[in-house]
Protein backbone atom coordinates (compact mmCIF):
# COMPACT_ATOMS: atom_id res chain seq x y z
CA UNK A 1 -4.00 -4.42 11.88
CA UNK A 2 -1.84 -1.97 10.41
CA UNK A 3 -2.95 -3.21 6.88
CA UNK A 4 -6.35 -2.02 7.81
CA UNK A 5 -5.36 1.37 9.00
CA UNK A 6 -3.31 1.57 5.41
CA UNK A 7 -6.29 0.34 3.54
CA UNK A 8 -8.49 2.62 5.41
CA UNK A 9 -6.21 5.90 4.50
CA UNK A 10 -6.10 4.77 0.89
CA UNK A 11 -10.25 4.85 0.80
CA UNK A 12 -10.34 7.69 2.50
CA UNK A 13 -7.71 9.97 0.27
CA UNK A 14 -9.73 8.17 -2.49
CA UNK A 15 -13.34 9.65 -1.24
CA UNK A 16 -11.27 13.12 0.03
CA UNK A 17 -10.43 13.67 -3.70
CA UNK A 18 -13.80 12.99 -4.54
CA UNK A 19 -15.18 15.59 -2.41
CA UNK A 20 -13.11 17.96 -3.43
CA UNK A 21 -13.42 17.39 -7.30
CA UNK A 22 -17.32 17.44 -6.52
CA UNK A 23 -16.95 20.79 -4.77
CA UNK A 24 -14.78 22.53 -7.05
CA UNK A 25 -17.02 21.63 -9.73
CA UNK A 26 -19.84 23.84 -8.08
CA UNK A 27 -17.83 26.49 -7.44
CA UNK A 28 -15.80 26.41 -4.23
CA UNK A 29 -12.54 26.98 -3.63
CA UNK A 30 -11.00 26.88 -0.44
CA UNK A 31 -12.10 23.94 1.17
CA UNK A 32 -11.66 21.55 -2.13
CA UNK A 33 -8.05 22.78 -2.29
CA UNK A 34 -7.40 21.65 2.20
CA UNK A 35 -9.28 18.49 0.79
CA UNK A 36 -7.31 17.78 -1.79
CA UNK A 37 -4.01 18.76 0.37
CA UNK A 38 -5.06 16.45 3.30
CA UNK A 39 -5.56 13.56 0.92
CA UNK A 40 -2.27 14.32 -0.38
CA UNK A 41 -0.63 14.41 2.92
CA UNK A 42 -2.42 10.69 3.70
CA UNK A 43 -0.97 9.13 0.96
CA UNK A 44 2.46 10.09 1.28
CA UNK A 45 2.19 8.75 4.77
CA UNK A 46 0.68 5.14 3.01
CA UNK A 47 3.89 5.55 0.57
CA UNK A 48 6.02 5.82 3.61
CA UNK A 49 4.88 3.09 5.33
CA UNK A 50 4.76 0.84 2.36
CA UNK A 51 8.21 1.64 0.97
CA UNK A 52 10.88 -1.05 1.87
CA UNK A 53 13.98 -0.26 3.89
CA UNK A 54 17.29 -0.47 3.25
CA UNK A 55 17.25 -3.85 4.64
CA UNK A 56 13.72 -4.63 2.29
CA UNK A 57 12.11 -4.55 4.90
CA UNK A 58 8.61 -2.30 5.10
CA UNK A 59 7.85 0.25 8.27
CA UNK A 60 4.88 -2.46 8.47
CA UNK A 61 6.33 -5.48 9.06
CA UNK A 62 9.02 -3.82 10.72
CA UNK A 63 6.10 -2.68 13.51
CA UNK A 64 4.48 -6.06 13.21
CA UNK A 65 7.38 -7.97 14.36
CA UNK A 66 7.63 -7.97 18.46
């Protein structure tokens, strides 16, 4: 499940950055630029997750386990 959430984040920053690159093209400025920040800000938290422990372990399958 959490794979999907990560997945899900990923295509999201991906179509985020999109946006904005599409709207600072025409002209805009301040909403491209919170765009681009909150896709920033949802891929650091997909690096966080996805980065292995100390252990080598990842958050993920550190949550997964019961």
């Amino acid at each position: 499940m959490t794979d999907a959430a990560l997945s899900l984040a990923m295509l999201t920053a991906l179509a985020l950055l999109a946006g904005a690159v599409f709207l600072w093209r025409k002209g805009e400025r301040q909403r491209p630029a919170l765009m681009a920040i909150l896709a920033a800000v949802m891929i650091t938290n997909v690096v966080i997750w996805s980065l292995p422990t100390t252990g080598g372990q990842t958050l993920t399958a550190a949550a997964a386990q019961p």
